[in-house]
C-alpha atoms as a PDB file:
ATOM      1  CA  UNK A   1      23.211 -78.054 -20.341  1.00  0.00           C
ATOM      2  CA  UNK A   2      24.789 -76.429 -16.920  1.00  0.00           C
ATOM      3  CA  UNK A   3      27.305 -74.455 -19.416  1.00  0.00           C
ATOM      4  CA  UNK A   4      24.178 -73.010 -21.329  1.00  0.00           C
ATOM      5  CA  UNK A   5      22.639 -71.860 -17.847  1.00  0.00           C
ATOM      6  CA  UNK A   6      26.330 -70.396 -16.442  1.00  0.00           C
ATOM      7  CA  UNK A   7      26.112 -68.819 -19.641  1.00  0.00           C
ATOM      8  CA  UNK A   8      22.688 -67.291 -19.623  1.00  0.00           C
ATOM      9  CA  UNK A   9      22.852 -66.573 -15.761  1.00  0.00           C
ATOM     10  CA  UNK A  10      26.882 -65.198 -16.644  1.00  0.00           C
ATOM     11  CA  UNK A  11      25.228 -63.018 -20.163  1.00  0.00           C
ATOM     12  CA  UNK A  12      21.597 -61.817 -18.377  1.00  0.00           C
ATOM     13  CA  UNK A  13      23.985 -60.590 -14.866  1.00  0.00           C
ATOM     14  CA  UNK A  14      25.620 -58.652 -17.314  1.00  0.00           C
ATOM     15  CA  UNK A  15      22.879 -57.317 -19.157  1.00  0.00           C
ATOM     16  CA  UNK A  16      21.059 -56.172 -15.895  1.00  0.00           C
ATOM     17  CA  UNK A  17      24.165 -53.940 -14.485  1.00  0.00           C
ATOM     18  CA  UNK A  18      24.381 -52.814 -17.741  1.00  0.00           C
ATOM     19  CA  UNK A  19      20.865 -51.478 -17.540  1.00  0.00           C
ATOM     20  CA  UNK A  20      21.728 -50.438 -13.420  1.00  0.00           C
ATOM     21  CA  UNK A  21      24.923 -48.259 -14.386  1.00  0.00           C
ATOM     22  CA  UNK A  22      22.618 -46.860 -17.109  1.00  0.00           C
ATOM     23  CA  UNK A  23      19.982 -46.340 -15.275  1.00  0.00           C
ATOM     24  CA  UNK A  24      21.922 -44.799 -12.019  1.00  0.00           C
ATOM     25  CA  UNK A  25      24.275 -42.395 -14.917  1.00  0.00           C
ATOM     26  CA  UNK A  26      20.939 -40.810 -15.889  1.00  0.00           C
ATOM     27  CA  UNK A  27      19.239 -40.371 -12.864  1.00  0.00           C
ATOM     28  CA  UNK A  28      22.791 -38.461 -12.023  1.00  0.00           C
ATOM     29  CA  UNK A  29      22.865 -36.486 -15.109  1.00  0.00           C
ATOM     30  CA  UNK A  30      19.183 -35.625 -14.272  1.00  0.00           C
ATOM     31  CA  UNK A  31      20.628 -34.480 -10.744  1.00  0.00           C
ATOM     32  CA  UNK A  32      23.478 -32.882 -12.521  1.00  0.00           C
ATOM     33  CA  UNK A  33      21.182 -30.698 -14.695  1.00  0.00           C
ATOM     34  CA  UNK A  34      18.577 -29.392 -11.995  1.00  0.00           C
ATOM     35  CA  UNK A  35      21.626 -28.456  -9.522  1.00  0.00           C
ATOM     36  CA  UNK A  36      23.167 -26.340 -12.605  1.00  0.00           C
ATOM     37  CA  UNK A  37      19.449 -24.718 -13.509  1.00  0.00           C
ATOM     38  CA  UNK A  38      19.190 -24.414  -9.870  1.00  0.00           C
ATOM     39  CA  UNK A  39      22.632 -22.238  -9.786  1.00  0.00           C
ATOM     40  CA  UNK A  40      21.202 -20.383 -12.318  1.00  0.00           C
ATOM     41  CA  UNK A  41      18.353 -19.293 -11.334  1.00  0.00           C
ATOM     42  CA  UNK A  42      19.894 -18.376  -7.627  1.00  0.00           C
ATOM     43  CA  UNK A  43      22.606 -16.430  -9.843  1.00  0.00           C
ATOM     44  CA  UNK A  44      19.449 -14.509 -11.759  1.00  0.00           C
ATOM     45  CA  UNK A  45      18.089 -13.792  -8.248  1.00  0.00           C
ATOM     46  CA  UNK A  46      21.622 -12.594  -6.893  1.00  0.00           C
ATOM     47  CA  UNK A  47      21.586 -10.181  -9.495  1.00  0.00           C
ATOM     48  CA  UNK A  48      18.095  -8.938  -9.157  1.00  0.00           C
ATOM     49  CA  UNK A  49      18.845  -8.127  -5.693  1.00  0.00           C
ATOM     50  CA  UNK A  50      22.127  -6.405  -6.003  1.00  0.00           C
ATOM     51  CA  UNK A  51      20.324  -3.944  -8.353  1.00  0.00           C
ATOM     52  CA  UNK A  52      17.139  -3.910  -5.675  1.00  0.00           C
ATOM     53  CA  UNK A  53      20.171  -2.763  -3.039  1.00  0.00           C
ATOM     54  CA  UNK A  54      20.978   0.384  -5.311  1.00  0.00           C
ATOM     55  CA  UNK A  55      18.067   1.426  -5.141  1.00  0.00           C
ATOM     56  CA  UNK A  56      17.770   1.185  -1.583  1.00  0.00           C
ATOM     57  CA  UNK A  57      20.740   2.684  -0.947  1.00  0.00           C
ATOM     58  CA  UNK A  58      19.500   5.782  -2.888  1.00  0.00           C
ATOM     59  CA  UNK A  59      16.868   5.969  -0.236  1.00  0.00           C
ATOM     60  CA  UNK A  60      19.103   6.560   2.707  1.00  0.00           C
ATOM     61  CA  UNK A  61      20.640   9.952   1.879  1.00  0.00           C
ATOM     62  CA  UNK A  62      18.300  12.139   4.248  1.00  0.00           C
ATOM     63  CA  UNK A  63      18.367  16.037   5.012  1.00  0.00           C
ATOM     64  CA  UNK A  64      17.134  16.960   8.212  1.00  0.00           C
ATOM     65  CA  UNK A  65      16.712  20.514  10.373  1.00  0.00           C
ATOM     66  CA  UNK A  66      17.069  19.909  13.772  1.00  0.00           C
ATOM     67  CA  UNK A  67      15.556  23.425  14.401  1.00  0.00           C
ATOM     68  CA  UNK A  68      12.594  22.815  12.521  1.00  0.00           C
ATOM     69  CA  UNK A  69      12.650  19.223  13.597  1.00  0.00           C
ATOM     70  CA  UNK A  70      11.923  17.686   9.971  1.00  0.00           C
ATOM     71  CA  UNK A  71      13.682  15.223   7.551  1.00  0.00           C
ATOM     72  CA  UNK A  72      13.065  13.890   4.046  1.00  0.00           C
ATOM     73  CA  UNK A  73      15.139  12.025   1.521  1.00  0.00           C
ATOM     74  CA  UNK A  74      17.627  13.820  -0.489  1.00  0.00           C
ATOM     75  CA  UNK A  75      16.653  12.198  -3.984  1.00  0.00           C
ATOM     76  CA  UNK A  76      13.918  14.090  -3.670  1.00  0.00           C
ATOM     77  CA  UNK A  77      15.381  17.546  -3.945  1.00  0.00           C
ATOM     78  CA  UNK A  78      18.594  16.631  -6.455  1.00  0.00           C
ATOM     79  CA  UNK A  79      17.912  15.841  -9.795  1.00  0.00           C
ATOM     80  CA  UNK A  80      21.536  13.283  -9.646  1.00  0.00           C
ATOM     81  CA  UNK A  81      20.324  11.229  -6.405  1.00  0.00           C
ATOM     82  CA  UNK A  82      17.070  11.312  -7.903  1.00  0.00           C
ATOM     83  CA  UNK A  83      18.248   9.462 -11.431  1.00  0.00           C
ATOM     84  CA  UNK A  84      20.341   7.265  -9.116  1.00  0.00           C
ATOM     85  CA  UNK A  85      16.982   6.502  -7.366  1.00  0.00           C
ATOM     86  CA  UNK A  86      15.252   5.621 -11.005  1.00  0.00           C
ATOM     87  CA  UNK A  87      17.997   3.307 -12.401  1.00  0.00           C
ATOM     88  CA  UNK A  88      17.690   1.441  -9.363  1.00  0.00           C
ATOM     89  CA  UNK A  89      14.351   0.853  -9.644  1.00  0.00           C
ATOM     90  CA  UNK A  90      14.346   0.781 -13.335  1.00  0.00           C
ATOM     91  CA  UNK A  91      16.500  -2.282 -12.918  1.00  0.00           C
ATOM     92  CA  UNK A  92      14.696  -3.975  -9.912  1.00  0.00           C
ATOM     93  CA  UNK A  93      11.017  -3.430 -11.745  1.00  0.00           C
ATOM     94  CA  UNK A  94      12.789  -5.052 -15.348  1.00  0.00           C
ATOM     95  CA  UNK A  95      14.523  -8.269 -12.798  1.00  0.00           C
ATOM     96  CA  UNK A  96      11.028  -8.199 -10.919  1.00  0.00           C
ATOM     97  CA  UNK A  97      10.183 -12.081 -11.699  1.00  0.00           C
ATOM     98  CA  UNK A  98      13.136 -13.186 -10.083  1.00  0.00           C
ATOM     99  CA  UNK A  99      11.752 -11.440  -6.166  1.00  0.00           C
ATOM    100  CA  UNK A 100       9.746 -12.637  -3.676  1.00  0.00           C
ATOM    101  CA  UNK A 101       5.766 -11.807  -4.035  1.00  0.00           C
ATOM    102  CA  UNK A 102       6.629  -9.348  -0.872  1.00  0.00           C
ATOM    103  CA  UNK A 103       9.163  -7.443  -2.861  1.00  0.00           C
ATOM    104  CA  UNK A 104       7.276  -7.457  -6.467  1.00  0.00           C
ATOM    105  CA  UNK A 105       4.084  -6.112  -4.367  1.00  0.00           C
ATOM    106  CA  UNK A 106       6.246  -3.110  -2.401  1.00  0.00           C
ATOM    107  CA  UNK A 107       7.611  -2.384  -5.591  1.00  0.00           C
ATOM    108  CA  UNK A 108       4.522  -2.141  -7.699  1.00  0.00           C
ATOM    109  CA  UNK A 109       3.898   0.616  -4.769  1.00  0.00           C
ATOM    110  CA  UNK A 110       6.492   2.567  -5.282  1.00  0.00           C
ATOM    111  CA  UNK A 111       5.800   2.612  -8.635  1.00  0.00           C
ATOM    112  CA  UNK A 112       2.342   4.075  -8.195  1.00  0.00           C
ATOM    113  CA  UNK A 113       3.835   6.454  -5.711  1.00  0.00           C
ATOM    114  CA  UNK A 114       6.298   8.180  -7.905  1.00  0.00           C
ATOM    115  CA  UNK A 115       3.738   7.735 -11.111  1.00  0.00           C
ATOM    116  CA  UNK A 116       1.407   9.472  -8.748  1.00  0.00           C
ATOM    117  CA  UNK A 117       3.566  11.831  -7.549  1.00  0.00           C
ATOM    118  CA  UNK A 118       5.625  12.420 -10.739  1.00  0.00           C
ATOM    119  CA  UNK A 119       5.324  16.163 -10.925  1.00  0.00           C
ATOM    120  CA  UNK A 120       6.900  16.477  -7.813  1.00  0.00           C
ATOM    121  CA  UNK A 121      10.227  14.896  -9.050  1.00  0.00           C
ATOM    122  CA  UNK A 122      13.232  16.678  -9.942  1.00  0.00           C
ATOM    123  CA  UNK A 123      14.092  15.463 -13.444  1.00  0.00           C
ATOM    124  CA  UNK A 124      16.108  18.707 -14.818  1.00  0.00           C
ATOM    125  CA  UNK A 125      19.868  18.778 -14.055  1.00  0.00           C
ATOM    126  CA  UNK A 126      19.737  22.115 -12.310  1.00  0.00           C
ATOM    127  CA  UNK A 127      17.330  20.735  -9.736  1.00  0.00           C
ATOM    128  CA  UNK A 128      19.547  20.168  -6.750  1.00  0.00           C
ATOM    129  CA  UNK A 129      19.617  20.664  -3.160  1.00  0.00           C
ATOM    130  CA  UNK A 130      22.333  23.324  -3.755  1.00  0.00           C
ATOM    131  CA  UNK A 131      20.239  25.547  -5.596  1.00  0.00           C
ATOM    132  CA  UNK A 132      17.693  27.890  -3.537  1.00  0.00           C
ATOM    133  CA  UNK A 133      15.424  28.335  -6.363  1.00  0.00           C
ATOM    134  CA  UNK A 134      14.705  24.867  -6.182  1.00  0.00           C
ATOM    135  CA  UNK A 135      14.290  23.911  -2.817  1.00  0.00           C
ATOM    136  CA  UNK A 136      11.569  26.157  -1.676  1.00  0.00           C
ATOM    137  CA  UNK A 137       9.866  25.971   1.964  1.00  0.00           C
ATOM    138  CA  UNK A 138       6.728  24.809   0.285  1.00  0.00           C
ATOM    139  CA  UNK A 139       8.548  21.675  -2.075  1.00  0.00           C
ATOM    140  CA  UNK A 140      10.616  21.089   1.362  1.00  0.00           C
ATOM    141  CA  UNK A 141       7.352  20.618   3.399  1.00  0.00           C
ATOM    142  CA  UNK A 142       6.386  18.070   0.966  1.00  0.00           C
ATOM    143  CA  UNK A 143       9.306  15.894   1.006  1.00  0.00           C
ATOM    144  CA  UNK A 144       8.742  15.972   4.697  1.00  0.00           C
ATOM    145  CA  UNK A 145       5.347  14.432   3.757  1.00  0.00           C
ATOM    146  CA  UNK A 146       6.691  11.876   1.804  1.00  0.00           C
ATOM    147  CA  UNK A 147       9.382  10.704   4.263  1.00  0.00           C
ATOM    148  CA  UNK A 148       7.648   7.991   6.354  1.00  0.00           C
ATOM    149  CA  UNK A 149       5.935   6.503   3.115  1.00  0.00           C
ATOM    150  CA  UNK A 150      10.143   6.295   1.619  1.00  0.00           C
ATOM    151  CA  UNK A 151      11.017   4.946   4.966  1.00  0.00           C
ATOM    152  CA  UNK A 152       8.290   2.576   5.340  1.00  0.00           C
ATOM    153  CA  UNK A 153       8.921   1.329   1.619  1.00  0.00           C
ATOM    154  CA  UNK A 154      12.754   1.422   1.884  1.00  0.00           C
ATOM    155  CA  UNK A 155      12.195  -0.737   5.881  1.00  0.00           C
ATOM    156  CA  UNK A 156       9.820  -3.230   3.769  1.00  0.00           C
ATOM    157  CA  UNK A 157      12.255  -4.113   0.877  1.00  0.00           C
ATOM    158  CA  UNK A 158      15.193  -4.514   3.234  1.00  0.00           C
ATOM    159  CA  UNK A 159      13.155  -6.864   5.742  1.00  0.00           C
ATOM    160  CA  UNK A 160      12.061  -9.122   3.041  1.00  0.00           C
ATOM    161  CA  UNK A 161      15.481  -9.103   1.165  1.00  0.00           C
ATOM    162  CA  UNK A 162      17.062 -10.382   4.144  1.00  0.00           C
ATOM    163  CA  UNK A 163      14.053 -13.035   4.546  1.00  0.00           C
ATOM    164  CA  UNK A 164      14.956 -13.880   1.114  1.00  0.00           C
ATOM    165  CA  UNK A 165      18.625 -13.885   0.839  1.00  0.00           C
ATOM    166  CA  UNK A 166      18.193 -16.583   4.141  1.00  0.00           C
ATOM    167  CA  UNK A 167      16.071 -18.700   1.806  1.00  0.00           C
ATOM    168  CA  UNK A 168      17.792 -18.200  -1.353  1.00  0.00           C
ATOM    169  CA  UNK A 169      18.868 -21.449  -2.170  1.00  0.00           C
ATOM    170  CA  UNK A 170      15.218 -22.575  -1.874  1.00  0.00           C
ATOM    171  CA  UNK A 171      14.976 -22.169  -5.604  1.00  0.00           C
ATOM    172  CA  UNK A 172      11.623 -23.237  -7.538  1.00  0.00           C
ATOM    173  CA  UNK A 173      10.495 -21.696 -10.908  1.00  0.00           C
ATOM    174  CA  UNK A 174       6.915 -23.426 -10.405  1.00  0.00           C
ATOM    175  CA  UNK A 175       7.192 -21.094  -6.823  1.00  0.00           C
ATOM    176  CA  UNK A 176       8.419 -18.089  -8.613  1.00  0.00           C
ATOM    177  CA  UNK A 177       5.945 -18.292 -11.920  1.00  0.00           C
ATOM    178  CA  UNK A 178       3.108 -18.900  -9.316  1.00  0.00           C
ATOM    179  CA  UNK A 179       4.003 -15.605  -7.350  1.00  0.00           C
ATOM    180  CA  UNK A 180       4.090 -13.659 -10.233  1.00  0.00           C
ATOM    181  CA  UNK A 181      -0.020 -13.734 -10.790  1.00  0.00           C
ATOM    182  CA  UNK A 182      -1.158 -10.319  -9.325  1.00  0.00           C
ATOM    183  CA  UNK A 183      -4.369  -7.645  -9.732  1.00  0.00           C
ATOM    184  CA  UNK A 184      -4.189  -5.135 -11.854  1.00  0.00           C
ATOM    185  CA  UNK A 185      -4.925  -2.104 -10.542  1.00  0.00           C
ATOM    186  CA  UNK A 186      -4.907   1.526 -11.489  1.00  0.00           C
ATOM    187  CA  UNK A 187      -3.113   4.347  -9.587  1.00  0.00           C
ATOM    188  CA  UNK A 188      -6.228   5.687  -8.874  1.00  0.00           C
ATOM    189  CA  UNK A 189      -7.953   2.339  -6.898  1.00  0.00           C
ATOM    190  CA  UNK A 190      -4.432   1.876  -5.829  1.00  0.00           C
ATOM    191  CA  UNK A 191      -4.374   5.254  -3.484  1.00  0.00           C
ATOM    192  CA  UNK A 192      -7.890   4.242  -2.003  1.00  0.00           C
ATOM    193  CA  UNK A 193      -6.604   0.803  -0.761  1.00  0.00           C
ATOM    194  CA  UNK A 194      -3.073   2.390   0.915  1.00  0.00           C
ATOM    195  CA  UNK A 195      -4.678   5.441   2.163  1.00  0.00           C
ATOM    196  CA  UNK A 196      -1.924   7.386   1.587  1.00  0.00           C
END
């Protein structure tokens, strides 16, 4: 009778860390599999920014006149800085998911901006700041126009990417999926609300 209870108490011991290991593996697979989706995701976001930084980087090449005491961005009078500018974008606006809300709602702006201001742009390949037949006085004067709403935009995506890059590893899809819900607007209510 005791050998039939060492035996039980010897066979149900064994069965219940059986079931522990079991139990404790797949709660560390589980682990396992949301650090790896986690790395993932930050990787996705890693490369959504680098192509956010071309873009920026575009934005920095500025002409200025001391004499006349104006400056404006140079993708805006060469038709090579200004296709630089676009793939940048083109990029960011395709990885847009993967930003912060900030980001995605500075770059929805720029997109209205150049949509709005699309005749403006120099598209053709002999549109450059070299030739004179190009940059006029009067398409000049308009860059300078345009210059602190660049600036501003260019000042916004860099302050929020560094906010971001500091909270990278804070990775949620719920978070990012949830961020993602915006207004639709057209250009046209769009320019009311910035007063631009």
């Amino acid at each position: 009778m005791e050998n039939e209870k060492l035996i039980i108490l010897i066979l149900s011991s064994s069965f219940l860390s059986a079931g522990l290991t079991g139990l404790i593996s797949w709660l560390i697979k589980q682990n396992e599999y949301k650090k790896e989706i986690n790395k993932r995701f930050i990787n996705k976001r890693l490369d959504a920014y680098q192509d956010l930084e071309l873009m920026i980087r575009s934005m920095y090449w500025v002409i200025g006149d001391k004499e006349k005491g104006y400056k404006y961005h140079l993708f805006l009078m060469d038709s090579k800085k200004y296709v630089d500018f676009l793939v940048g974008f083109g990029r960011s606006m395709h990885a847009k998911m993967w930003f912060s809300r900030k980001i995605r709602k500075t770059l929805t702006e720029i997109n209205a901006f150049v949509l709005y201001n699309s005749d403006f742009m120099p598209l053709e390949p002999e549109k450059t700041f070299l030739n004179n037949d190009f940059v006029t006085e009067e398409r000049i004067l308009k860059a300078v126009g345009f210059y602190e709403t660049i600036d501003n935009f260019k000042i916004e995506l860099e302050d929020q990417m560094f906010l971001d890059y500091s909270q990278m590893h804070k990775v949620s899809l719920r978070k990012l999926l949830k961020g993602n819900k915006h207004k639709i607007r057209t250009t046209h209510q769009f320019w009311q609300v910035r007063n631009i």
